[in-house]
C-alpha atoms as a PDB file:
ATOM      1  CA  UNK A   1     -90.645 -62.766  14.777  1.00  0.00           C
ATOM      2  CA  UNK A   2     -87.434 -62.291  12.567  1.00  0.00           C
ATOM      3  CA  UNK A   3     -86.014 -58.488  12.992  1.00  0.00           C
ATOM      4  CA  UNK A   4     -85.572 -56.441  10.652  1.00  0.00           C
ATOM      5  CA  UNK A   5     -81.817 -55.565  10.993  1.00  0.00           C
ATOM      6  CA  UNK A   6     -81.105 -59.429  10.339  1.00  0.00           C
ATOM      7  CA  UNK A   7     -83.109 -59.873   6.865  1.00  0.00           C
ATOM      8  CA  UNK A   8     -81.426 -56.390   5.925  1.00  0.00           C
ATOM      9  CA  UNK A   9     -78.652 -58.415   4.230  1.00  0.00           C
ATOM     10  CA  UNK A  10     -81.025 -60.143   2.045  1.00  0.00           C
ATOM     11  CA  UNK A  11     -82.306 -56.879   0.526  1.00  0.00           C
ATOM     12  CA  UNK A  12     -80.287 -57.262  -2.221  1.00  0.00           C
ATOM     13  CA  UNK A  13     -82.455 -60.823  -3.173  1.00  0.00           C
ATOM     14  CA  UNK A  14     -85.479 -58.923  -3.962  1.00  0.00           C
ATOM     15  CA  UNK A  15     -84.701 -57.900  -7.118  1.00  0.00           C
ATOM     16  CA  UNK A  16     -81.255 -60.577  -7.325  1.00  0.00           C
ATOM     17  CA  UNK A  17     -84.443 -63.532  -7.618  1.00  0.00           C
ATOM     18  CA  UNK A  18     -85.839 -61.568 -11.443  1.00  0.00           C
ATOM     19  CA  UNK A  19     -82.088 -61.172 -12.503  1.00  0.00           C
ATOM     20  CA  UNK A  20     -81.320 -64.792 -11.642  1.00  0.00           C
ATOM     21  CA  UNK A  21     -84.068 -66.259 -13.346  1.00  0.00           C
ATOM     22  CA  UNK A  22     -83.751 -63.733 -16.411  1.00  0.00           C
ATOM     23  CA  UNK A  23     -80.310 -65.323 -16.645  1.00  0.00           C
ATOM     24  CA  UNK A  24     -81.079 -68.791 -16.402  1.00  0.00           C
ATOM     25  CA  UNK A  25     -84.044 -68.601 -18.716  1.00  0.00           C
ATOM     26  CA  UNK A  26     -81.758 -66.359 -20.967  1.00  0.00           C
ATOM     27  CA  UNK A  27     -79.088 -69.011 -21.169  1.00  0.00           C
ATOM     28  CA  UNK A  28     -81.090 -71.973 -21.392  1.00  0.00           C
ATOM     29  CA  UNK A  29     -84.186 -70.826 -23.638  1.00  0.00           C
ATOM     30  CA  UNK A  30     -83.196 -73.276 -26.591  1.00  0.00           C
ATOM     31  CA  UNK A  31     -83.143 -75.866 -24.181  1.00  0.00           C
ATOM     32  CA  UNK A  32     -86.521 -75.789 -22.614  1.00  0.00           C
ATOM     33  CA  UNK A  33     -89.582 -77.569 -23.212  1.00  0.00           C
ATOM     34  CA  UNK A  34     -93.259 -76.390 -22.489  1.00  0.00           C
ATOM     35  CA  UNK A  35     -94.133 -74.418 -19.755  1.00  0.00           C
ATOM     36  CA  UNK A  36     -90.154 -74.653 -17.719  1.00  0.00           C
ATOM     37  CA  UNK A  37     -89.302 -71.091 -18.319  1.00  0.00           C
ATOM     38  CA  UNK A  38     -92.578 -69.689 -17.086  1.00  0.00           C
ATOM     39  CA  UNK A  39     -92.651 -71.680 -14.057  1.00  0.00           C
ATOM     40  CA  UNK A  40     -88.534 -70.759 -13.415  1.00  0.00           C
ATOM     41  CA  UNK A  41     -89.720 -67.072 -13.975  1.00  0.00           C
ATOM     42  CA  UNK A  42     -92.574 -67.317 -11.792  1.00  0.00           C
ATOM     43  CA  UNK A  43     -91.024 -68.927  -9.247  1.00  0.00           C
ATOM     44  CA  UNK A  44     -87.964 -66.295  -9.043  1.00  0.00           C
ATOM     45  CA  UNK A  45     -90.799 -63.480  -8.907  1.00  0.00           C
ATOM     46  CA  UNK A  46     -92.268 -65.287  -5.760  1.00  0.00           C
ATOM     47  CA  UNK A  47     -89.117 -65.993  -3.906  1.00  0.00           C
ATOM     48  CA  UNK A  48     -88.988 -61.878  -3.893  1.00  0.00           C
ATOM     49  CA  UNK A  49     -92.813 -61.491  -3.083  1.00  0.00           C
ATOM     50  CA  UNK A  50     -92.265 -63.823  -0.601  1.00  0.00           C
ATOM     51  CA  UNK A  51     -88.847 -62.238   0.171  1.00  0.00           C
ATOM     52  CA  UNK A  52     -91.174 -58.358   0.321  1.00  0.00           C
ATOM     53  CA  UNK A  53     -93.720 -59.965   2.463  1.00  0.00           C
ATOM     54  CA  UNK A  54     -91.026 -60.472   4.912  1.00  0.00           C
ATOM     55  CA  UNK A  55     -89.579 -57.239   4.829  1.00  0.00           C
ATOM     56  CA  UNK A  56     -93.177 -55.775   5.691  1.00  0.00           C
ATOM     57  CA  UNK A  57     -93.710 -57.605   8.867  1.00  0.00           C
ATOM     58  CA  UNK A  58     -90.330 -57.131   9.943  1.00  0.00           C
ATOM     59  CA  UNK A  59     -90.736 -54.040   9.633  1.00  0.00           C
ATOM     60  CA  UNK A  60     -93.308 -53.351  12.183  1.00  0.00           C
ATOM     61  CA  UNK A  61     -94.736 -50.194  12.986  1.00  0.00           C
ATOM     62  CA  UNK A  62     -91.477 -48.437  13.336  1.00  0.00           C
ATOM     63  CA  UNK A  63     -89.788 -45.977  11.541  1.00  0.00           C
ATOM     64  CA  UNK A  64     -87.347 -47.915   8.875  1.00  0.00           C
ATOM     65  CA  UNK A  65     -84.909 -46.247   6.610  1.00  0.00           C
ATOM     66  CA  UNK A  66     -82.137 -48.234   5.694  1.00  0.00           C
ATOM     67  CA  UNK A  67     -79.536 -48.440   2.919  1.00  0.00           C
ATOM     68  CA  UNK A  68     -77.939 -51.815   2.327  1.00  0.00           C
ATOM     69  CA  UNK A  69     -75.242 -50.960   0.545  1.00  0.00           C
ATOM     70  CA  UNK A  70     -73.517 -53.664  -2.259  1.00  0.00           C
ATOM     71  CA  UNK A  71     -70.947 -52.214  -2.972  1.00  0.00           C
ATOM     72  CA  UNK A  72     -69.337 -48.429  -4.207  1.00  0.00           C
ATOM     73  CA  UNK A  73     -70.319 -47.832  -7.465  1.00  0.00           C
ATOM     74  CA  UNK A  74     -68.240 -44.638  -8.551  1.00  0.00           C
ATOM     75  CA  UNK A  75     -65.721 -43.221  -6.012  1.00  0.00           C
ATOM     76  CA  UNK A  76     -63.437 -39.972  -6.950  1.00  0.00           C
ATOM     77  CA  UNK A  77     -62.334 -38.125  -4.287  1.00  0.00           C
ATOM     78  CA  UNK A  78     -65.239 -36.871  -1.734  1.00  0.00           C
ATOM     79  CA  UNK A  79     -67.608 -37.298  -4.630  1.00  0.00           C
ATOM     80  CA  UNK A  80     -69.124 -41.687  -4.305  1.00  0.00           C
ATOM     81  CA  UNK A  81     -71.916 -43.621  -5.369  1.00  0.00           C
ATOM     82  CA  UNK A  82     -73.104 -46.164  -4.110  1.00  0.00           C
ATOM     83  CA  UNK A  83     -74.841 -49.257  -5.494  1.00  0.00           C
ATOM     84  CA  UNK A  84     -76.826 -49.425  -2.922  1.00  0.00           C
ATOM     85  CA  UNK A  85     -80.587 -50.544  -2.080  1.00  0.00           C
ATOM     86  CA  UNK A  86     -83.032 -48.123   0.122  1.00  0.00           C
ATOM     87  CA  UNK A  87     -85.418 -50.126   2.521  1.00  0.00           C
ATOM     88  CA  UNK A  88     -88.191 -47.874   4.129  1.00  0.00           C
ATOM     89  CA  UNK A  89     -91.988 -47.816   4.354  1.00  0.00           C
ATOM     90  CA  UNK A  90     -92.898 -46.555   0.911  1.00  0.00           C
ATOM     91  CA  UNK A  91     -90.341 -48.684  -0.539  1.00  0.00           C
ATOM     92  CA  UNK A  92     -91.358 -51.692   1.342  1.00  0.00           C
ATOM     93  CA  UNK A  93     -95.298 -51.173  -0.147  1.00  0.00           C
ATOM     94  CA  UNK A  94     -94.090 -50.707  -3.798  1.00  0.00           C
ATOM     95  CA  UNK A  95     -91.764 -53.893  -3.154  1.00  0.00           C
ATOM     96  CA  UNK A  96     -94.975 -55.995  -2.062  1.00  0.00           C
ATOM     97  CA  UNK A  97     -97.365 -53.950  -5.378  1.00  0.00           C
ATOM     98  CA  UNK A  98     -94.521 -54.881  -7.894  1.00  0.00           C
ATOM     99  CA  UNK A  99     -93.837 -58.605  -6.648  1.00  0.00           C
ATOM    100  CA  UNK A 100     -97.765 -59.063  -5.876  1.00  0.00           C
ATOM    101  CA  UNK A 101     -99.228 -58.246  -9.315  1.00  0.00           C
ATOM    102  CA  UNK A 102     -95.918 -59.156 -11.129  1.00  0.00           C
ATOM    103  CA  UNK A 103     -96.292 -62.550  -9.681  1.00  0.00           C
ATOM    104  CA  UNK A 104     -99.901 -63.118 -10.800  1.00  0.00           C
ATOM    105  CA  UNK A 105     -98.809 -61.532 -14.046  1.00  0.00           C
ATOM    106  CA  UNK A 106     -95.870 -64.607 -14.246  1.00  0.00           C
ATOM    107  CA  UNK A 107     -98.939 -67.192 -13.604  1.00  0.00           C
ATOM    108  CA  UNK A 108    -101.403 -65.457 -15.943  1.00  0.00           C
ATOM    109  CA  UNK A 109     -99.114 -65.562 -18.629  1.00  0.00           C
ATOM    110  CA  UNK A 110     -97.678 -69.067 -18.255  1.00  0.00           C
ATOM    111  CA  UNK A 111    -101.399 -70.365 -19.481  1.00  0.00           C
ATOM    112  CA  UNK A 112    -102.363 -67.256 -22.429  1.00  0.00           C
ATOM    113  CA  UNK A 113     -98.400 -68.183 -23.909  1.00  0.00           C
ATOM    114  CA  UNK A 114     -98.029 -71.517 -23.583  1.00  0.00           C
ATOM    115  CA  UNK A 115     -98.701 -72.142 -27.325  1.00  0.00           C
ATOM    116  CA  UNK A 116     -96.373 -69.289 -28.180  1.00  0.00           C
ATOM    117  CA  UNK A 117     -92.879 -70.430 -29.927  1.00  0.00           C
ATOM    118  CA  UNK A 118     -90.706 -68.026 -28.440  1.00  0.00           C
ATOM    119  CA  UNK A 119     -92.813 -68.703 -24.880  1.00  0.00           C
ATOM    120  CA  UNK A 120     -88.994 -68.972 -23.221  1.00  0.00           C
ATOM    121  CA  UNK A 121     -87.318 -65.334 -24.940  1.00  0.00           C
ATOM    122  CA  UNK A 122     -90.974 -64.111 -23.539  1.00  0.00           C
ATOM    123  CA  UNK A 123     -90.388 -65.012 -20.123  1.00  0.00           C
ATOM    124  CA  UNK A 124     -86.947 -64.033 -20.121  1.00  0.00           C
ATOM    125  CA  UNK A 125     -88.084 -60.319 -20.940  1.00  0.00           C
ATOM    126  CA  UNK A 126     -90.312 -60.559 -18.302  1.00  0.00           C
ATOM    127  CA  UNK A 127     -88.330 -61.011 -15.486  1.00  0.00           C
ATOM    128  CA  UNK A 128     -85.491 -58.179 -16.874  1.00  0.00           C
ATOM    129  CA  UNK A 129     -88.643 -55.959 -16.678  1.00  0.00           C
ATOM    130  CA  UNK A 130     -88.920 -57.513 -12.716  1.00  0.00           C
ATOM    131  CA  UNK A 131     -85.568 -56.806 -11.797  1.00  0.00           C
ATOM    132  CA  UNK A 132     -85.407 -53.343 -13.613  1.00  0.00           C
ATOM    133  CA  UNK A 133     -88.354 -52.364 -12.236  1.00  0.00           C
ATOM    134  CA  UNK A 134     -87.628 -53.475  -8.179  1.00  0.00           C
ATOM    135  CA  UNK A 135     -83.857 -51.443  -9.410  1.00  0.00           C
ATOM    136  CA  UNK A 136     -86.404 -48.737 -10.273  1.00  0.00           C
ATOM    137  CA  UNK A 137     -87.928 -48.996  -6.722  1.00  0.00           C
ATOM    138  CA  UNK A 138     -85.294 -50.151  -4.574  1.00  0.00           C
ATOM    139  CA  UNK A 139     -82.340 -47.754  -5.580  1.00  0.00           C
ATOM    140  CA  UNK A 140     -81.000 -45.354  -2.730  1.00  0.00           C
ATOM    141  CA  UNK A 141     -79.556 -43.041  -5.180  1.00  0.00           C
ATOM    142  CA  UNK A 142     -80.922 -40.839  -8.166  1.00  0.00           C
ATOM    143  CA  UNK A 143     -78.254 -42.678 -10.882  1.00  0.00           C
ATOM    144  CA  UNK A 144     -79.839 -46.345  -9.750  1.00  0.00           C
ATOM    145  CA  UNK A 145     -83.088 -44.631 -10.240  1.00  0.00           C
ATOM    146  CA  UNK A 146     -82.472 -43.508 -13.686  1.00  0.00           C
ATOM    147  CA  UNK A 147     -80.565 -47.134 -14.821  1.00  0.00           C
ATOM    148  CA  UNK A 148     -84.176 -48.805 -13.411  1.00  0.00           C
ATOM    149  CA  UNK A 149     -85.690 -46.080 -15.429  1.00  0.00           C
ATOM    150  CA  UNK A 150     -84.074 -47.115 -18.583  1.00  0.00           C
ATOM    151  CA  UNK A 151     -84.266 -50.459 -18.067  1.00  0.00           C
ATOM    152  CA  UNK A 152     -88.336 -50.539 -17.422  1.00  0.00           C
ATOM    153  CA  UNK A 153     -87.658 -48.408 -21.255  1.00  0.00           C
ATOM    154  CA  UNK A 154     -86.356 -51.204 -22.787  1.00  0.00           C
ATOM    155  CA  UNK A 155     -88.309 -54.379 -21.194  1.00  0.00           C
ATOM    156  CA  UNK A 156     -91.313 -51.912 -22.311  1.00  0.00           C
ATOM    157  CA  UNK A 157     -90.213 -51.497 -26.065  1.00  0.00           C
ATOM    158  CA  UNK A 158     -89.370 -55.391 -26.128  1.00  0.00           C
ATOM    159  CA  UNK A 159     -92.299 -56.628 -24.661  1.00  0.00           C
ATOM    160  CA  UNK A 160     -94.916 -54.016 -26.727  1.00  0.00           C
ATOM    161  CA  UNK A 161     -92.846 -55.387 -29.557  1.00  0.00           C
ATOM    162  CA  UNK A 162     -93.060 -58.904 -28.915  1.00  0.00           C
ATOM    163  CA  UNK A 163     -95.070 -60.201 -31.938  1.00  0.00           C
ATOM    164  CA  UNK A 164     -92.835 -58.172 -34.127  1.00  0.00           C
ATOM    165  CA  UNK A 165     -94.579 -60.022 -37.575  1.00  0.00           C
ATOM    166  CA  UNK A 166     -97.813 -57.673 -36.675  1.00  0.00           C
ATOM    167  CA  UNK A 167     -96.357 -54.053 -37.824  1.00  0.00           C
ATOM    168  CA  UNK A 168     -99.409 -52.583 -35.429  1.00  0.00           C
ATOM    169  CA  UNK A 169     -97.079 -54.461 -32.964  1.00  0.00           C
ATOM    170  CA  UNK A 170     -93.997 -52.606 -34.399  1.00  0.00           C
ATOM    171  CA  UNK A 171     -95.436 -49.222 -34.838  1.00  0.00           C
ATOM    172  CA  UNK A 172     -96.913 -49.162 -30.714  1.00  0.00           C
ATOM    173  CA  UNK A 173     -92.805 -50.332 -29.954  1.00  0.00           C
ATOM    174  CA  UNK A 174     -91.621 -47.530 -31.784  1.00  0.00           C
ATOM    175  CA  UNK A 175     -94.266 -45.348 -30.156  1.00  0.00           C
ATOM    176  CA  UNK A 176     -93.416 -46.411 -26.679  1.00  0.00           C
ATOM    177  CA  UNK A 177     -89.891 -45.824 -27.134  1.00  0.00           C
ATOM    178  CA  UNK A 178     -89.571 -42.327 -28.967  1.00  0.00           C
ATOM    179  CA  UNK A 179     -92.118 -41.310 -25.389  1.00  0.00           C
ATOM    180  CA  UNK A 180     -89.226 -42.934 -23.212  1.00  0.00           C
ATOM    181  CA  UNK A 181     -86.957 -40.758 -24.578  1.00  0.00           C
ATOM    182  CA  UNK A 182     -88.730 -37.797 -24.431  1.00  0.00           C
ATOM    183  CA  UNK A 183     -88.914 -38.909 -20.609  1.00  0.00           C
ATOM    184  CA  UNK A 184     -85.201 -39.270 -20.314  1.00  0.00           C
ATOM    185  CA  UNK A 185     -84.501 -35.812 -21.018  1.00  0.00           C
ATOM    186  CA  UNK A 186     -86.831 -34.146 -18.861  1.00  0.00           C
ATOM    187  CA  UNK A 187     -85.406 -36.802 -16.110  1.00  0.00           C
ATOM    188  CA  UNK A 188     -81.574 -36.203 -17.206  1.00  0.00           C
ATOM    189  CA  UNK A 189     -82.748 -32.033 -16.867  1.00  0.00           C
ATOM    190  CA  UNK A 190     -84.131 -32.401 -13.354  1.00  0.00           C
ATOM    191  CA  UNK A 191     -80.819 -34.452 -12.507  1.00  0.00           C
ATOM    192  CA  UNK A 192     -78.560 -31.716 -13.855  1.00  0.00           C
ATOM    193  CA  UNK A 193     -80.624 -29.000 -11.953  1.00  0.00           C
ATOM    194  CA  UNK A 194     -80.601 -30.781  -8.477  1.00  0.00           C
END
């Protein structure tokens, strides 16, 4: 049985595997043929399913909360923030929800967009919406919570938007976004007030 303070370390690979593959399909989405960016996307989204899984039966029955911290983020005099990942029970079962389904949504969508021409900028989008989303989850403090936040946003309005010839497609983008916003300030308000 692996223990939990040794995989701590690797925390940081969870959501690293979405970014990593986002970047590589990003880069090389010209260059790819047929199905390589969906399988490089679905295989990054694994690796941290796989990666989650781990974290859960490390875990154990005991009471886990950890921050693995990356590195500091914003530091002026006694006021710091990290960038810093928060491991614990609830965060270890939305780690294993968002991997799980995303996962099967990587595989589902390798077959219903294989015919697609942009198939590789799709796949790309899909995996920033990964990573932002485990940022969402994962973050130990409220200003990684909010750059998640706004990240899901913008994954959302790009991938509502996808088929931007359809203006149905369009209008449901612009819809989705203007309601993000109007999220970000009530989340911006509660910030201010705590």
């Amino acid at each position: 049985m692996v223990s939990f303070s040794s995989i701590l370390p690797l925390a940081w690979l969870v959501p690293g595997f979405p970014l990593l593959g986002f970047l590589v399909n990003g880069l090389l989405r010209n260059r790819m043929k047929g199905n390589s960016s969906g399988i490089i996307a679905s295989t990054s989204v694994l690796f941290s399913f796989a990666l989650s899984v781990l974290f859960f039966f490390a875990s154990g029955t005991g009471d886990i909360n950890t921050k693995t911290e990356l590195f500091k983020w914003i530091n002026s005099g006694s006021f710091s923030i990290d960038f810093a990942l928060q491991i614990d029970p609830l965060t270890i079962t939305i780690m294993l929800i968002v991997t799980g389904i995303g996962f099967l949504i990587h595989v589902f969508s390798m077959g219903y967009m294989k015919h697609d021409d942009r198939v590789n900028t799709f796949f790309t989008q899909l995996n920033l919406f990964m990573f932002a989303m485990l940022i969402l989850v994962m973050g130990s403090n409220y200003l990684m919570l909010f750059i998640g936040w706004e990240g899901v946003g913008l994954c959302s309005y790009l991938l509502i938007g996808f088929w931007y010839k359809e203006n149905r497609n369009n209008y449901a983008a612009r819809k989705a976004f203007v309601m993000n916003r109007i999220g970000d300030a009530g989340f911006i308000a509660g910030l201010v007030l705590m």
